[in-house]
Protein backbone atom coordinates (compact mmCIF):
# COMPACT_ATOMS: atom_id res chain seq x y z
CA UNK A 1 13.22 -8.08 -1.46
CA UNK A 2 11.67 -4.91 -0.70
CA UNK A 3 9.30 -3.97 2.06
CA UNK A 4 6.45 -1.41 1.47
CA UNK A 5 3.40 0.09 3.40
CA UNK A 6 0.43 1.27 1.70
CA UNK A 7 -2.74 3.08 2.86
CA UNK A 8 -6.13 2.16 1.75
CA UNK A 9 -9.28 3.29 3.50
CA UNK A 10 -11.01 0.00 4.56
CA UNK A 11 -14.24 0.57 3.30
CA UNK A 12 -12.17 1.09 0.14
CA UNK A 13 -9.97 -1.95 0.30
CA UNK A 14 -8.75 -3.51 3.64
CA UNK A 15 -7.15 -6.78 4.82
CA UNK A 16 -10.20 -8.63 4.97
CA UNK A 17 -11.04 -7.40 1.34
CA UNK A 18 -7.66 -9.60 0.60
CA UNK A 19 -8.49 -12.29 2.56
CA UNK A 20 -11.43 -12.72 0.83
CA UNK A 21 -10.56 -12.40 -2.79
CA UNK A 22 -10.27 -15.01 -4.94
CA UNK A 23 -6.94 -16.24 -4.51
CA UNK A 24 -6.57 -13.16 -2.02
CA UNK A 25 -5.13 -11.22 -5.18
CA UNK A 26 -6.04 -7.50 -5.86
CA UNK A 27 -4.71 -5.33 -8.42
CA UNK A 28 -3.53 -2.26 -6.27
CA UNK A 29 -4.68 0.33 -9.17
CA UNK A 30 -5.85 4.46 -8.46
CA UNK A 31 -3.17 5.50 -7.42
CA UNK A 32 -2.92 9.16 -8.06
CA UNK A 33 -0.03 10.69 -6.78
CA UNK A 34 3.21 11.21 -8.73
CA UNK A 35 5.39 10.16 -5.52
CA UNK A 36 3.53 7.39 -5.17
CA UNK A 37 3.31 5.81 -8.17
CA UNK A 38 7.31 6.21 -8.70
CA UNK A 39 7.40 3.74 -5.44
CA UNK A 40 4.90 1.52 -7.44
CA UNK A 41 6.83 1.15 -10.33
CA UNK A 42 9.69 -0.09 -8.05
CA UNK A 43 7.72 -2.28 -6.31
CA UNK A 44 8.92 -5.88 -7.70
CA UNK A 45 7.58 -9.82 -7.20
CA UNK A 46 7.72 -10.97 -3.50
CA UNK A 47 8.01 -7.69 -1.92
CA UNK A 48 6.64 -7.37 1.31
CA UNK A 49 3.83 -4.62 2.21
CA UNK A 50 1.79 -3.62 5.27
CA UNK A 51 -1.58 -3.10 4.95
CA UNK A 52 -2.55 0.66 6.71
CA UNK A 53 -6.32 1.25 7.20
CA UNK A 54 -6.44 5.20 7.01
CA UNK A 55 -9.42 7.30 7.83
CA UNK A 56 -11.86 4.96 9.61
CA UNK A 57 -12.41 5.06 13.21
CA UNK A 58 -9.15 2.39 13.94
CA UNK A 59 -6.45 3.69 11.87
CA UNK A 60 -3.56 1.71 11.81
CA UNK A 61 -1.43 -1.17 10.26
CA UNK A 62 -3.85 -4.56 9.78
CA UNK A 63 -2.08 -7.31 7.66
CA UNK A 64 0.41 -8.18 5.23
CA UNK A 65 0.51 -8.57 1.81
CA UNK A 66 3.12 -9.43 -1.06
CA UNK A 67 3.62 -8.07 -4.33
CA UNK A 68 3.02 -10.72 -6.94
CA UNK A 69 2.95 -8.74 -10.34
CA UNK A 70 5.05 -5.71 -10.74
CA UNK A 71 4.58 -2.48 -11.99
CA UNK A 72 1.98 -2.56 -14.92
CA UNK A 73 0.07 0.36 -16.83
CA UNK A 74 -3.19 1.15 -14.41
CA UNK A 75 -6.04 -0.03 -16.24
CA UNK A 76 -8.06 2.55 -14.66
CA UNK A 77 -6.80 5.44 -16.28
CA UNK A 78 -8.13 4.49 -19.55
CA UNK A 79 -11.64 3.42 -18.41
CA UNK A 80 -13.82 6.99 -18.99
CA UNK A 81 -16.47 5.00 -16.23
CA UNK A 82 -13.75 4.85 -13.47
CA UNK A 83 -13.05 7.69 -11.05
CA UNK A 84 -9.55 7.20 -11.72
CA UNK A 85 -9.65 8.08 -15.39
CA UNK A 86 -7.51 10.44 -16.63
CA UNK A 87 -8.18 11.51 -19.89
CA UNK A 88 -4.56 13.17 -20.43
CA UNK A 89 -2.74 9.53 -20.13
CA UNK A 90 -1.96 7.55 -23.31
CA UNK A 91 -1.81 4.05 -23.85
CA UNK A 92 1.64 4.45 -25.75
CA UNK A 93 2.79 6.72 -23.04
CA UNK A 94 0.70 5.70 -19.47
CA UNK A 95 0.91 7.84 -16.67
CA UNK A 96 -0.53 5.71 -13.82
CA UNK A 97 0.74 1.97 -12.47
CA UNK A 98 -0.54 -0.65 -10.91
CA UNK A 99 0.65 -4.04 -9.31
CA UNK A 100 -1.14 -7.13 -8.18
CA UNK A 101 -0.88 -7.93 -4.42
CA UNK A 102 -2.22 -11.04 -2.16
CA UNK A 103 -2.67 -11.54 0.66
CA UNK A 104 -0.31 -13.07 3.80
CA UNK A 105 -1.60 -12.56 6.96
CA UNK A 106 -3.72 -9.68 9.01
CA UNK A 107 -1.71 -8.76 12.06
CA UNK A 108 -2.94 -10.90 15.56
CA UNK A 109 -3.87 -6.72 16.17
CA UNK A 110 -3.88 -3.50 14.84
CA UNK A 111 -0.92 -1.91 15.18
CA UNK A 112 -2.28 1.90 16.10
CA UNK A 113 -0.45 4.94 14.22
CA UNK A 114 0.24 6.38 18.07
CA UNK A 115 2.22 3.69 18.88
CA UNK A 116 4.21 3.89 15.80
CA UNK A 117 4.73 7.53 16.61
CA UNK A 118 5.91 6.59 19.88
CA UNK A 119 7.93 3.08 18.84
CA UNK A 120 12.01 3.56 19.03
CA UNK A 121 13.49 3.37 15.83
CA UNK A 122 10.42 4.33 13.73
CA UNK A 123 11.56 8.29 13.66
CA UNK A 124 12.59 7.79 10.20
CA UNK A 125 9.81 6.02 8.99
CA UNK A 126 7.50 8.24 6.02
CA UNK A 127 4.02 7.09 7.82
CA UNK A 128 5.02 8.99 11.06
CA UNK A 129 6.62 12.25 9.54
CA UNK A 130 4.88 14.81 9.95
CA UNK A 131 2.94 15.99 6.83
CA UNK A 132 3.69 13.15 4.68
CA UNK A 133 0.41 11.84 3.04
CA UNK A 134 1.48 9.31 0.55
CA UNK A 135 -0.44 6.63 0.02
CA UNK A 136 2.89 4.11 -0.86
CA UNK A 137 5.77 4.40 0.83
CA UNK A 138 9.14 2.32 1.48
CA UNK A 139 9.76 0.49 4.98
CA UNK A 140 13.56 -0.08 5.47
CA UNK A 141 14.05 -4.08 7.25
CA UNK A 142 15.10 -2.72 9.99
CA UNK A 143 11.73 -0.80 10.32
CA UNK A 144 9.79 -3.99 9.32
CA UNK A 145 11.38 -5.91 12.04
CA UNK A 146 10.62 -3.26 14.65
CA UNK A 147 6.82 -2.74 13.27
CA UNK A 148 6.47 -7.03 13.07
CA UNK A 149 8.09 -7.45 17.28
CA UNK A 150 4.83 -5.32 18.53
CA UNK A 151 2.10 -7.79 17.53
């Protein structure tokens, strides 16, 4: 299994939007960023992903959830009400992906994006690299582990 970290503002969608869906299952859909989506279509069933709440007043990683449909066509790009359409895609040929994620746990605390900066072993990691902005991006296990020991 894989291990992922996406960033969603939480007035947008946050951990405790996932813990209280229905089922805690929410299609992860807008995504808008060829880089990003590329990492959603190899996102696969029962792959592991931090939750990052990004540009609120505590920005950091909240909760876990897991992947429980892969990569599908984003619904949202076809929909001419949603802010995601894009009139340009094609249903024969989409552009845009989605995948349906629940929700596992939120975090005992917030892990703060300072203390990843500053955590050994999380130099490599895409969230702490300077510039990078992507909204999806892969977490090796090794970086998992280190990210789960400080909760």
């Amino acid at each position: 299994m894989a291990k992922w970290l996406v960033k969603s503002e939480p007035s947008e969608c946050g951990i405790d939007d996932f813990a209280a869906a229905r089922d805690g299952v929410i299609p992860w859909d807008g995504v808008r960023n060829y880089q990003a989506r590329n990492f959603l279509a190899r996102m696969a069933e029962g792959d592991e992903v931090f939750l990052y709440h990004s540009s609120c007043r505590h920005i950091g990683i909240a909760g876990i959830v897991k992947v429980i449909r892969s990569a599908y066509p984003d619904p949202t790009q076809f929909d001419p009400e949603s802010p995601y359409y894009d009139a340009k895609s094609m249903a024969e040929k989409p552009r845009w992906q989605a995948v349906d994620m629940k929700y596992v746990r939120t975090l005992p605390r917030l892990i703060p994006l300072d203390e990843l900066k500053s955590t050994t072993g999380l130099g490599d990691l895409p969230l702490v690299r300077k510039g990078n902005r992507l909204s999806v991006m892969p977490v090796t296990e090794e970086q998992w582990q280190i990210i789960l020991s400080q909760v």
